[in-house]
N, C-alpha and C. Protein backbone atom coordinates (compact mmCIF):
# COMPACT_ATOMS: atom_id res chain seq x y z
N UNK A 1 111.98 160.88 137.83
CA UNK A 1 112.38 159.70 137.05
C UNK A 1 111.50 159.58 135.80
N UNK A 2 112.28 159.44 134.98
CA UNK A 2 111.32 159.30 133.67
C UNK A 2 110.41 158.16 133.35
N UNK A 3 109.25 158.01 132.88
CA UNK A 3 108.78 157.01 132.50
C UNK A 3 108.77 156.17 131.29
N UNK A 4 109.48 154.83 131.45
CA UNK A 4 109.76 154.13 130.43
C UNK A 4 109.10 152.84 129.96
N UNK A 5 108.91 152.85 128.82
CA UNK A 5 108.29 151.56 128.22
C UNK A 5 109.05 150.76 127.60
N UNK A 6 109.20 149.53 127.63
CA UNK A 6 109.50 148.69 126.93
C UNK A 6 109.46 148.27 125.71
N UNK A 7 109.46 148.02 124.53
CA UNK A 7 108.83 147.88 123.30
C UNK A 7 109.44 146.69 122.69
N UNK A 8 108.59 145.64 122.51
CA UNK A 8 109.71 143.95 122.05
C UNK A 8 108.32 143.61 121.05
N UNK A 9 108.85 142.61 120.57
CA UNK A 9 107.80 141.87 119.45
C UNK A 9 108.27 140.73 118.87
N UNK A 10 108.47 140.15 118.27
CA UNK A 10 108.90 139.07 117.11
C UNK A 10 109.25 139.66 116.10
N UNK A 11 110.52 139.01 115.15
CA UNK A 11 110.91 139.53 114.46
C UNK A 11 110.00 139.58 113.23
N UNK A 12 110.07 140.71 112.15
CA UNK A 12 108.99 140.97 111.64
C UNK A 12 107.76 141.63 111.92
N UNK A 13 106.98 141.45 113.03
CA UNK A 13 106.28 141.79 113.53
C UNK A 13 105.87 143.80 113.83
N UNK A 14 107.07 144.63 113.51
CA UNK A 14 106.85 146.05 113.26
C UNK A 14 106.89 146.96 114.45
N UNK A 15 108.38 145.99 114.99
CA UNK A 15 108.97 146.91 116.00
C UNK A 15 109.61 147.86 115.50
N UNK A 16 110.25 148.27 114.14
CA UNK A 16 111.05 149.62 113.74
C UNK A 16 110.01 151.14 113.42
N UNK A 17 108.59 150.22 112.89
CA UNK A 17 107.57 151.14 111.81
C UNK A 17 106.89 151.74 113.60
N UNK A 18 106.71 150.83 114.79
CA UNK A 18 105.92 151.21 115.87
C UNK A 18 106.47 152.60 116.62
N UNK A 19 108.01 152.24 116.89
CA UNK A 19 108.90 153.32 117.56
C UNK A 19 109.20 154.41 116.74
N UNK A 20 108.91 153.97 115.17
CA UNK A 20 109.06 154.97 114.79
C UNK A 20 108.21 156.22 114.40
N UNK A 21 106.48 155.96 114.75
CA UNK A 21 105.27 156.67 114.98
C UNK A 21 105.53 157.19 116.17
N UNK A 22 106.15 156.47 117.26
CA UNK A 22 106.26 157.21 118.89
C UNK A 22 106.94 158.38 118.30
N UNK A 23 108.45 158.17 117.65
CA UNK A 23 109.33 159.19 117.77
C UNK A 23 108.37 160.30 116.71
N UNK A 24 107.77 160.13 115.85
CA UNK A 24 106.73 161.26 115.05
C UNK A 24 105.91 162.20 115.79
N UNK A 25 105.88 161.28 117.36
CA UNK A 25 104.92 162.19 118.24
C UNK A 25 105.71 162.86 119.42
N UNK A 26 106.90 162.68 118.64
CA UNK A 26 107.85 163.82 120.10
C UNK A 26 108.35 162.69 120.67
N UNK A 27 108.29 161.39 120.83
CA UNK A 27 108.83 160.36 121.92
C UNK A 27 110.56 160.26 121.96
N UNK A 28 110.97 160.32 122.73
CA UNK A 28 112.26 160.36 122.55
C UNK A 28 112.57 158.12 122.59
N UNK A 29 112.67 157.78 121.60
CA UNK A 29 113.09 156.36 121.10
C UNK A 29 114.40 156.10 121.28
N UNK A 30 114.68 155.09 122.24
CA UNK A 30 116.07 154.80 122.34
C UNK A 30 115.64 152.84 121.76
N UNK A 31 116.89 152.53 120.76
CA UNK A 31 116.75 151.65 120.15
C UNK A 31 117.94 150.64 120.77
N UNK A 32 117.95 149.58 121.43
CA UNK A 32 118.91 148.83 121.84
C UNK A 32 119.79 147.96 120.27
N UNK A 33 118.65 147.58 119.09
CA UNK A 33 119.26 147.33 118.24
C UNK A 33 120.37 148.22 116.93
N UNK A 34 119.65 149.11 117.24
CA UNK A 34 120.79 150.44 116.91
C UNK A 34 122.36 150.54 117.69
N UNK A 35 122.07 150.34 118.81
CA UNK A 35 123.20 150.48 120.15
C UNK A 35 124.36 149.55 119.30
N UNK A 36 123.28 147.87 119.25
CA UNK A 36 124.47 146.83 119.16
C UNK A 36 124.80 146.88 117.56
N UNK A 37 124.40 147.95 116.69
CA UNK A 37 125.02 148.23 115.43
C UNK A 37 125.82 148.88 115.74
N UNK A 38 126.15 149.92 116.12
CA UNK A 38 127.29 150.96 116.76
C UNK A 38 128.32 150.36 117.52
N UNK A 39 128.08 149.22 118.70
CA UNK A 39 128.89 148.45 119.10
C UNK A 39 129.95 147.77 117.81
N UNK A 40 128.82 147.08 116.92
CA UNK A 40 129.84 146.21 116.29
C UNK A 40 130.44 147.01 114.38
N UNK A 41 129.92 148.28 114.21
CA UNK A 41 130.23 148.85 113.30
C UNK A 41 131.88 148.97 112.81
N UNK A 42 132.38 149.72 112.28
CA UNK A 42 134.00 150.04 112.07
C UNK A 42 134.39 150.56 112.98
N UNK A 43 135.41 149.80 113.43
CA UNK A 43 135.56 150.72 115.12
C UNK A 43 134.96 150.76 116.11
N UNK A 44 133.82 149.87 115.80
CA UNK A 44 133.07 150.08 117.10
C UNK A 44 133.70 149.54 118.40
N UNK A 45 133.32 149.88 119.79
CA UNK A 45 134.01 149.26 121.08
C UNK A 45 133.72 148.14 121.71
N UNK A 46 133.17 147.23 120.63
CA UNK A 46 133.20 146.01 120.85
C UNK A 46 133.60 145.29 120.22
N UNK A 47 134.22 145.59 118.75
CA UNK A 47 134.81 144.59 117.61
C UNK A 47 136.08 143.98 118.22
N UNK A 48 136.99 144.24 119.36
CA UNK A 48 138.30 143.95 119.92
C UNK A 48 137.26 142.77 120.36
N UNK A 49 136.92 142.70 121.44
CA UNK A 49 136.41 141.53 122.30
C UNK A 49 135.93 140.56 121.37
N UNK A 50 134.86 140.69 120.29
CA UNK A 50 134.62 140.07 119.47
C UNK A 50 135.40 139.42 118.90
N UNK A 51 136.39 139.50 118.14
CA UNK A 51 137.42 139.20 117.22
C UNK A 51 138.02 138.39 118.22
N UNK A 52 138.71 138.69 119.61
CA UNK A 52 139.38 137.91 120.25
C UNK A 52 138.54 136.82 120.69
N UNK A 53 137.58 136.95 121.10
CA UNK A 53 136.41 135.90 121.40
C UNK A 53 135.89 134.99 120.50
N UNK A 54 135.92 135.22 119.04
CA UNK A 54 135.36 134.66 117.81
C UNK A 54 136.11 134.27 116.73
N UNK A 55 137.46 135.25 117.04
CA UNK A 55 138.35 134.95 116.16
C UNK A 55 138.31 136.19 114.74
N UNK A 56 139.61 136.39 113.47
CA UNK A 56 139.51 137.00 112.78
C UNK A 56 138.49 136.81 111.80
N UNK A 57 137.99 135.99 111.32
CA UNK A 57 137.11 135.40 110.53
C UNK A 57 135.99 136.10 110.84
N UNK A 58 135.39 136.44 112.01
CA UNK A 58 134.51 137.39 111.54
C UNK A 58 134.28 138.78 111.61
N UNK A 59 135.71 139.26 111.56
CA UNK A 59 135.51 140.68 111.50
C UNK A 59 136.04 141.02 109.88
N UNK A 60 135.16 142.35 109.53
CA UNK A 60 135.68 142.29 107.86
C UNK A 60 137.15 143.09 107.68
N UNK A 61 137.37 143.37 106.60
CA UNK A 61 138.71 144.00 106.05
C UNK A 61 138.72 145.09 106.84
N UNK A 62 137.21 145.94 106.89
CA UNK A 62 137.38 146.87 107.52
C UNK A 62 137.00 147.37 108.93
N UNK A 63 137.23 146.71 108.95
CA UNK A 63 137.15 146.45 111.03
C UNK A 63 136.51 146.28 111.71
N UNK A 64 135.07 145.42 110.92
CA UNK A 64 133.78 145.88 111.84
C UNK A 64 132.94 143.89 111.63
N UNK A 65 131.91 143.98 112.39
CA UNK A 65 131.66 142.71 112.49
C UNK A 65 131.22 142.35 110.86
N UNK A 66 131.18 140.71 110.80
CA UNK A 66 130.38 140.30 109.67
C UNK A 66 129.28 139.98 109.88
N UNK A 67 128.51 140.47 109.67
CA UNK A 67 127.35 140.32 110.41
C UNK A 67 126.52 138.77 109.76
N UNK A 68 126.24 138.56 108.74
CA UNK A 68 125.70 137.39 108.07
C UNK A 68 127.28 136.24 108.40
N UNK A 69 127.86 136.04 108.69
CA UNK A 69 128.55 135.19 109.26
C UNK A 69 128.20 135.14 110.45
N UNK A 70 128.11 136.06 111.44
CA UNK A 70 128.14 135.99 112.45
C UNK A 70 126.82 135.31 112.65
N UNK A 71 125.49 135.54 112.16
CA UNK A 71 124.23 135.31 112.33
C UNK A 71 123.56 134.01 112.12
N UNK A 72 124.57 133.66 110.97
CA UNK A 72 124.75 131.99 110.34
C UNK A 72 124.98 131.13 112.03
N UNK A 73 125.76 131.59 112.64
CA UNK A 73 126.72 130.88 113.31
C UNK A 73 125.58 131.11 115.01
N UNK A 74 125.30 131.84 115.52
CA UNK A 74 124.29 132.16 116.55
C UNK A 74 122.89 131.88 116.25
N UNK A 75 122.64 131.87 115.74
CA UNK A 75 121.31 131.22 115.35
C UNK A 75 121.31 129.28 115.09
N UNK A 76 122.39 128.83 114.65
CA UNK A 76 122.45 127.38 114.93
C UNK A 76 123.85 127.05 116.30
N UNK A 77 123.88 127.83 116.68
CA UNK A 77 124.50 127.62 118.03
C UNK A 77 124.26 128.35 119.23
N UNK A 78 124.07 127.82 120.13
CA UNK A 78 123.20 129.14 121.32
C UNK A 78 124.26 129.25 122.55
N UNK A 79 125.45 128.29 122.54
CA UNK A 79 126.74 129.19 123.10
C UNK A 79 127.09 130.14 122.83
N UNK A 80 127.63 130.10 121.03
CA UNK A 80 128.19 131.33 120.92
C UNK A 80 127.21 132.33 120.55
N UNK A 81 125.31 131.93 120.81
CA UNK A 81 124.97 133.41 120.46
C UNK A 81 125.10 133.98 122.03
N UNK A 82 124.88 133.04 123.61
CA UNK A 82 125.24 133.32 124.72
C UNK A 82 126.56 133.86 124.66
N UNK A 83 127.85 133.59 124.22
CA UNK A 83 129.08 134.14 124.69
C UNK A 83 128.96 135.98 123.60
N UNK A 84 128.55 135.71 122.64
CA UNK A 84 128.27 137.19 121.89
C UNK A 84 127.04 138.48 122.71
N UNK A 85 126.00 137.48 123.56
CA UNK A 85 125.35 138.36 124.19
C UNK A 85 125.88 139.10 125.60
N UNK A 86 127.10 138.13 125.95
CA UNK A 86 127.52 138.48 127.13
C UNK A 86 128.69 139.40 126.93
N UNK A 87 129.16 139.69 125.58
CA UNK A 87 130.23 140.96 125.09
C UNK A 87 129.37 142.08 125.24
N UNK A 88 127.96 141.91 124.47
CA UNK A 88 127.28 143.19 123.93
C UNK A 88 126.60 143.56 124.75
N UNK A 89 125.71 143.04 125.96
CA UNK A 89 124.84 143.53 126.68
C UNK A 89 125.22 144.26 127.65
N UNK A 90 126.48 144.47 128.57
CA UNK A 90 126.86 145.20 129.06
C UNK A 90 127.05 146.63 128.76
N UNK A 91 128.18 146.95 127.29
CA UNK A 91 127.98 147.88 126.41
C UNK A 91 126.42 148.44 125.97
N UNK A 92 125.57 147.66 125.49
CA UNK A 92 124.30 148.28 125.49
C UNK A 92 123.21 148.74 126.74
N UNK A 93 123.32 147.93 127.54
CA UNK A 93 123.08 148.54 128.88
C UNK A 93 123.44 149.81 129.70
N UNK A 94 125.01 150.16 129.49
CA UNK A 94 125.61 151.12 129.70
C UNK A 94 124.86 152.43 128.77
N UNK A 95 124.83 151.98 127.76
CA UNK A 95 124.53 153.21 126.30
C UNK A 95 123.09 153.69 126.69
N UNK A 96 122.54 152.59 126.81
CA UNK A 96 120.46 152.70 127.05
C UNK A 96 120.66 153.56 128.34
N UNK A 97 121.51 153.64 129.31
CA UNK A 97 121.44 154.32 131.18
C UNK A 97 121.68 155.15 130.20
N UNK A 98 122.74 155.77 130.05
CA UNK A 98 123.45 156.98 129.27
C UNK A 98 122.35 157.98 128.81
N UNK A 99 121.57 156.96 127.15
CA UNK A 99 120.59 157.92 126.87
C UNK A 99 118.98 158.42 127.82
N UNK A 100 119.34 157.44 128.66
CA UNK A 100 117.76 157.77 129.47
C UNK A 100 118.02 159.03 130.05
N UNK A 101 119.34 159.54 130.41
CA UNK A 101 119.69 160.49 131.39
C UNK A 101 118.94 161.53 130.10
N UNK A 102 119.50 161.42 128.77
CA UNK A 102 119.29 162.61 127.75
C UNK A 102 117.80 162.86 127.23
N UNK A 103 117.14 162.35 128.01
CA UNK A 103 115.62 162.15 127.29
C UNK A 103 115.15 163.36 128.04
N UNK A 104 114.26 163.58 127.16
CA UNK A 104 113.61 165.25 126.87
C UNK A 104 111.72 165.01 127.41
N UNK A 105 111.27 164.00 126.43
CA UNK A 105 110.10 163.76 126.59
C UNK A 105 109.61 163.07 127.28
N UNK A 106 107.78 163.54 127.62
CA UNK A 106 107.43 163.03 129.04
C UNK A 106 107.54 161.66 129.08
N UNK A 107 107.57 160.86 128.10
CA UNK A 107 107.78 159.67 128.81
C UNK A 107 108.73 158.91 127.22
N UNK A 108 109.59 157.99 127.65
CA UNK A 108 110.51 157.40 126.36
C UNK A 108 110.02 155.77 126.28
N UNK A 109 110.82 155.68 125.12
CA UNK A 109 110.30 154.03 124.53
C UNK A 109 111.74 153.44 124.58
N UNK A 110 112.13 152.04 124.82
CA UNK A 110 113.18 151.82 124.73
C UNK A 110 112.84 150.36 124.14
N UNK A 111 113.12 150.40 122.85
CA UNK A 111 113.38 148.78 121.79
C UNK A 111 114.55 147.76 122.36
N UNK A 112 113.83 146.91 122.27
CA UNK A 112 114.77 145.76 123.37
C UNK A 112 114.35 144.46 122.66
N UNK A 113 114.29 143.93 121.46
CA UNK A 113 113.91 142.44 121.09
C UNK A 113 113.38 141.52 122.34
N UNK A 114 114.98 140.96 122.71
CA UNK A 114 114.68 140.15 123.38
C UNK A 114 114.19 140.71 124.55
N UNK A 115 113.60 141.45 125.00
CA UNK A 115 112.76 142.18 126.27
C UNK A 115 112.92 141.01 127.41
N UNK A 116 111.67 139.62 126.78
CA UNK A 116 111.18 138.94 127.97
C UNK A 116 112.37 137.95 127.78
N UNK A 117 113.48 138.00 127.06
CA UNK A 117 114.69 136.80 127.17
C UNK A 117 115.48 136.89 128.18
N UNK A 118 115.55 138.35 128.51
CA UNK A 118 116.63 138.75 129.75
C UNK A 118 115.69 139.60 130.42
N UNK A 119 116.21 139.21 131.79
CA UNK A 119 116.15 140.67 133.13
C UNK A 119 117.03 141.73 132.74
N UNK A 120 117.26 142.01 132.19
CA UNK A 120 118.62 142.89 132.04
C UNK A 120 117.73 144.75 132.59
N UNK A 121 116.45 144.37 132.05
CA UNK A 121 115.51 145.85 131.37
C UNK A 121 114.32 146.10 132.64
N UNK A 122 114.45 144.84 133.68
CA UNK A 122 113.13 145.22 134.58
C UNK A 122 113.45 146.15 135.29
N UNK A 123 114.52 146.37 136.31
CA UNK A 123 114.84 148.09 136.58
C UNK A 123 114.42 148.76 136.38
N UNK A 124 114.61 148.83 134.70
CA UNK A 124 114.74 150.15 134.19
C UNK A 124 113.12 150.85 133.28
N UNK A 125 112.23 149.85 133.06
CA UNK A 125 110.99 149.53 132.65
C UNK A 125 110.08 149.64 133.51
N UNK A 126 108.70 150.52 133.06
CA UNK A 126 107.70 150.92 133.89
C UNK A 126 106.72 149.88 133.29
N UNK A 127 106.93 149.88 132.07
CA UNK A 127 105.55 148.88 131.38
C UNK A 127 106.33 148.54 129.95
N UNK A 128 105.56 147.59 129.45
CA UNK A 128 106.01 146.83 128.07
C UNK A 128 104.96 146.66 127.53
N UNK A 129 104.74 146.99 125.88
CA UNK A 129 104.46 146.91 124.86
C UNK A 129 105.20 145.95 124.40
N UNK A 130 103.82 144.87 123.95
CA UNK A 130 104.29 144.48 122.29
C UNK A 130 103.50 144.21 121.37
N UNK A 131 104.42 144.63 120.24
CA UNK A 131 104.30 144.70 118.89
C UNK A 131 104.17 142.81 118.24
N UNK A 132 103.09 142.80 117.89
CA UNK A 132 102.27 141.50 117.53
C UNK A 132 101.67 141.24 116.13
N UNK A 133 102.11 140.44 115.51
CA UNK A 133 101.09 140.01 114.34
C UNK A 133 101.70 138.57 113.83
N UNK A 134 100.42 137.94 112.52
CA UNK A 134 100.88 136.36 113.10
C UNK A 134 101.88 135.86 112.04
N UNK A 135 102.08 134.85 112.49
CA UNK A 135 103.31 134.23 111.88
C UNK A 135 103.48 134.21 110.31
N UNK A 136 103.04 134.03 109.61
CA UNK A 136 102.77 134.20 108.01
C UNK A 136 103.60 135.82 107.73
N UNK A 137 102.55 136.74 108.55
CA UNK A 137 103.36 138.03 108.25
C UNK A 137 104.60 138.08 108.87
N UNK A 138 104.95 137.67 110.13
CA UNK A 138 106.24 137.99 110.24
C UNK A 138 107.45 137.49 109.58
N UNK A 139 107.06 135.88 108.66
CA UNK A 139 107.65 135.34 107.60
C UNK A 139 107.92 135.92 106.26
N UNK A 140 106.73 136.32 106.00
CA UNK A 140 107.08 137.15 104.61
C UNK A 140 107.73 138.67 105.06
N UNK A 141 107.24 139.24 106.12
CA UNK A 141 108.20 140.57 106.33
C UNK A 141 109.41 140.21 106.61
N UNK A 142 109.99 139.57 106.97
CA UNK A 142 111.04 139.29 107.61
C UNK A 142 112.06 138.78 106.00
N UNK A 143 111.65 137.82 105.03
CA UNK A 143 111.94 137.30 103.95
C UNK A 143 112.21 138.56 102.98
N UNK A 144 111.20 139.28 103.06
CA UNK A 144 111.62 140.62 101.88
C UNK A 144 112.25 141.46 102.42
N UNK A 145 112.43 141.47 103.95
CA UNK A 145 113.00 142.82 104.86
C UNK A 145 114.96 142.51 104.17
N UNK A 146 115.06 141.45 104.61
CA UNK A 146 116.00 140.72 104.61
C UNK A 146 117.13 139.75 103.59
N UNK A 147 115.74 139.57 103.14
CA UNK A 147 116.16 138.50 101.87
C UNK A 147 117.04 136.89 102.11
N UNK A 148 116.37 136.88 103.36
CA UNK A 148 116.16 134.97 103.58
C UNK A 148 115.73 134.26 103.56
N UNK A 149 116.15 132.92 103.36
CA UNK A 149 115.33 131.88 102.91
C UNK A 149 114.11 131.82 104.27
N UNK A 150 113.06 131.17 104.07
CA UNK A 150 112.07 130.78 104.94
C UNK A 150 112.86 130.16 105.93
N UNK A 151 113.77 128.92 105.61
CA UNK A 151 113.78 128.15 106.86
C UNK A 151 114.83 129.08 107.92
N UNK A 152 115.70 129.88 107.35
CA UNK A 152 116.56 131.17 108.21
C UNK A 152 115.57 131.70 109.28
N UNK A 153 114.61 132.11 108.23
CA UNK A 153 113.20 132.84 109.61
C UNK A 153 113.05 132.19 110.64
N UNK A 154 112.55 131.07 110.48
CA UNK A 154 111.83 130.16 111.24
C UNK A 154 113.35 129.67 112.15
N UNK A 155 114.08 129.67 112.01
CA UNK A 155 115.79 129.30 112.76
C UNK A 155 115.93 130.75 113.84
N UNK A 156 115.85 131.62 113.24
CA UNK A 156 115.80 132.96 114.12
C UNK A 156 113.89 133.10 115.19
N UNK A 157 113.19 132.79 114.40
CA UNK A 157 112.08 133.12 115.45
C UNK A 157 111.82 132.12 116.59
N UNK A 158 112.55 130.69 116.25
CA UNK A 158 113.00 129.63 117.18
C UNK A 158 113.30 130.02 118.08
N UNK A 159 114.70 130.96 118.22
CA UNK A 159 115.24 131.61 119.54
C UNK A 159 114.36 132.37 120.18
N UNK A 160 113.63 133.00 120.02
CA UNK A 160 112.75 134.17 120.76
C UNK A 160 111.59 133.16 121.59
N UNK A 161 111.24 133.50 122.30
CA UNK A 161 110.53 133.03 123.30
C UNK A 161 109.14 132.98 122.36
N UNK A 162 107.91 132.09 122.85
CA UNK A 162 106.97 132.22 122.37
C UNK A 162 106.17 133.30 122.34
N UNK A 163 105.43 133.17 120.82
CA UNK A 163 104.60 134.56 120.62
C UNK A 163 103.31 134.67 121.89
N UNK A 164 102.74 133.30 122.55
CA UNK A 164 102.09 133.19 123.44
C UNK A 164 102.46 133.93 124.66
N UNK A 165 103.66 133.20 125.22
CA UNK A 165 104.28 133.56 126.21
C UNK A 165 104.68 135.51 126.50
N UNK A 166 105.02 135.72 124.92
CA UNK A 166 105.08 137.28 124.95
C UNK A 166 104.01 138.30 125.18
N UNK A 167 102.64 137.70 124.66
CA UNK A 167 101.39 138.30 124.76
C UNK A 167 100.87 137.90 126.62
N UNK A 168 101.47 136.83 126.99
CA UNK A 168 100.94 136.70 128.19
C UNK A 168 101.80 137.51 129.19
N UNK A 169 102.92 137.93 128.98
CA UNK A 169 103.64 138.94 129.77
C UNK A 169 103.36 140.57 129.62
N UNK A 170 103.56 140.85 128.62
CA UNK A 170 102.92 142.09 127.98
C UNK A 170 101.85 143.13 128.64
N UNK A 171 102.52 144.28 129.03
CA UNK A 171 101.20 144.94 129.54
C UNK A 171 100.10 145.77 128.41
N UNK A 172 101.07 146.16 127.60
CA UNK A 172 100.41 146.41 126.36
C UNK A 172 100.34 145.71 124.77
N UNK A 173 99.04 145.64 124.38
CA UNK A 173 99.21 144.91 122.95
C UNK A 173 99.15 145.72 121.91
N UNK A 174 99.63 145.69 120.76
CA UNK A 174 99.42 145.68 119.53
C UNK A 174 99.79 145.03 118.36
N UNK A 175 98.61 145.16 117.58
CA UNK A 175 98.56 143.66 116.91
C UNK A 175 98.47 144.82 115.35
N UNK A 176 99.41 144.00 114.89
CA UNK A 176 100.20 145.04 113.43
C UNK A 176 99.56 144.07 112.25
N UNK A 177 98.92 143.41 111.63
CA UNK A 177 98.40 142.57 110.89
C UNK A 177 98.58 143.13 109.54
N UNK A 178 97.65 144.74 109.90
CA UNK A 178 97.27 145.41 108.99
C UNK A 178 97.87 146.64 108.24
N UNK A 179 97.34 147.50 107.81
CA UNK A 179 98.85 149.09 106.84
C UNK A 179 99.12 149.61 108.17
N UNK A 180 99.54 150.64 108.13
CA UNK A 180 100.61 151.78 108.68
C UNK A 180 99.49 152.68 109.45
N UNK A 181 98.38 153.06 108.57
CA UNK A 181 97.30 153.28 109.18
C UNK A 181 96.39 152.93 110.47
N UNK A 182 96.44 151.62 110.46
CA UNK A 182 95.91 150.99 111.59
C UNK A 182 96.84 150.82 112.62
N UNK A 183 98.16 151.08 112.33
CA UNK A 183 99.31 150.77 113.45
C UNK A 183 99.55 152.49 114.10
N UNK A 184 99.12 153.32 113.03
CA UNK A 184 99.17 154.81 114.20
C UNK A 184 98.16 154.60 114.58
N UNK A 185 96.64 154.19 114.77
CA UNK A 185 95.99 154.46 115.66
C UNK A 185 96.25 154.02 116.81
N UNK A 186 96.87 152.80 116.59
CA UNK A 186 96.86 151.99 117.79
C UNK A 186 97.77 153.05 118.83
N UNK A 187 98.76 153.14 118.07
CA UNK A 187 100.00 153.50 118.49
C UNK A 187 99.61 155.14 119.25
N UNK A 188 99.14 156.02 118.62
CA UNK A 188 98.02 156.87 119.01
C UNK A 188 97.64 157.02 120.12
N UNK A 189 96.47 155.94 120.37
CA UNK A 189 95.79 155.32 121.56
C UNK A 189 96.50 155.47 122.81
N UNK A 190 98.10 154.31 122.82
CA UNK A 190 98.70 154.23 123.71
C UNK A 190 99.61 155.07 123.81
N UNK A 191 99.84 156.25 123.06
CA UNK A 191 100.51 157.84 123.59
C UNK A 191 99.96 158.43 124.68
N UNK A 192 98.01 158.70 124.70
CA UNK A 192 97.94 159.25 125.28
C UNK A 192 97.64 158.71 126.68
N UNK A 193 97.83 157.60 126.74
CA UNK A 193 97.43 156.63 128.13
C UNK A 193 99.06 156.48 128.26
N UNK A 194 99.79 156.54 127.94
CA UNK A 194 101.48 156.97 128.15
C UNK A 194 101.63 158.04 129.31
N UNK A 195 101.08 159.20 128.26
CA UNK A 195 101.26 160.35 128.76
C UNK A 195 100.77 160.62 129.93
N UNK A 196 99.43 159.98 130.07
CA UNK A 196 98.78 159.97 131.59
C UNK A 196 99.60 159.30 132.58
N UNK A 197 100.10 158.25 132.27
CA UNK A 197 100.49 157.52 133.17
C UNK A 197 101.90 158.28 133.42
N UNK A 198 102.77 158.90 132.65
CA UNK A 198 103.68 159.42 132.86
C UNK A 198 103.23 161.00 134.15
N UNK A 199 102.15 161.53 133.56
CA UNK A 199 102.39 162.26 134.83
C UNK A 199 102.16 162.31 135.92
N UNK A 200 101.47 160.46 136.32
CA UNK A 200 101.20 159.90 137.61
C UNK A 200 102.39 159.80 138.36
């Protein structure tokens, strides 16, 4: 059985730049937010359910979700971001089993945002990482990543569980404050205590 980590953080915070030093070191990275882009892309196999569930309005001309409509609308309503999580998580669940079967390396990372929001991932999770730094930065990263207003941020980091609560679940920390530099060491560090633990 392969050994898998978890990898969640707050948005902003340098969950794409973290997984993406794993995958530099051979890690085979499976991204759940990638998954639910593919789900809701042109054609994707979830835009039917969507559309019937949400209606035409938010799918575009060309067949795929709207995503800034859609985001407007789940972020100040937590039914329909619940009735949208209960289309997609199945589909991404399915996709994440799928690629674990295809993983190569001794041990994989699997990106999951909401990690500690759902059980969906304890199964399938040996340990969890997260990706940490404080609120200021995840505001301005998130503002230039994106190009939203402040109070959008603060509407989206609302939903996520506390940054407390995440550090108190967490088997592993890292705290991203600083360059790219200081985030491979870290990141570094916990490869090779990965790797050990993977061939326990």
């Amino acid at each position: 059985m392969t050994f898998i980590v978890g990898l969640t953080g707050g948005i902003g915070c340098g969950k794409s730049s973290a997984s993406k030093l794993f995958s530099d070191l051979g890690i085979d990275v499976i991204d759940t937010d990638v998954i639910a882009r593919q789900l809701t892309e042109s054609g994707g196999s979830a835009i039917h359910m969507i559309q019937e569930a949400f209606g035409n309005s938010f799918i575009t001309p060309d067949n795929a979700l709207n995503r800034n409509k859609m985001r407007d609308l789940i972020f100040s309503n937590s039914a329909a971001r619940l009735k949208l999580e209960k289309i997609l998580h199945p589909h991404i669940l399915k996709e994440t089993a799928l690629q674990i079967e295809q993983v190569h390396s001794s041990y994989a990372i699997i990106v999951v945002p909401l990690l500690f929001e759902t059980n969906d991932y304890s199964n399938i999770i040996q340990r969890t990482l997260v990706i940490d730094c404080d609120e200021q930065q995840q505001l301005s990263r998130t503002m230039a990543r994106s190009h939203l207003p402040q109070q959008k941020v603060r509407t989206i980091m609302a939903t996520q569980i506390s940054r407390k609560i995440r550090l108190q679940r967490a088997d592993d920390i890292i705290i991203n404050n600083q360059d790219i530099d200081c985030l491979r060491i870290q990141v570094l560090h916990l490869h090779h205590q990965y790797l050990s633990l993977a061939k326990n």
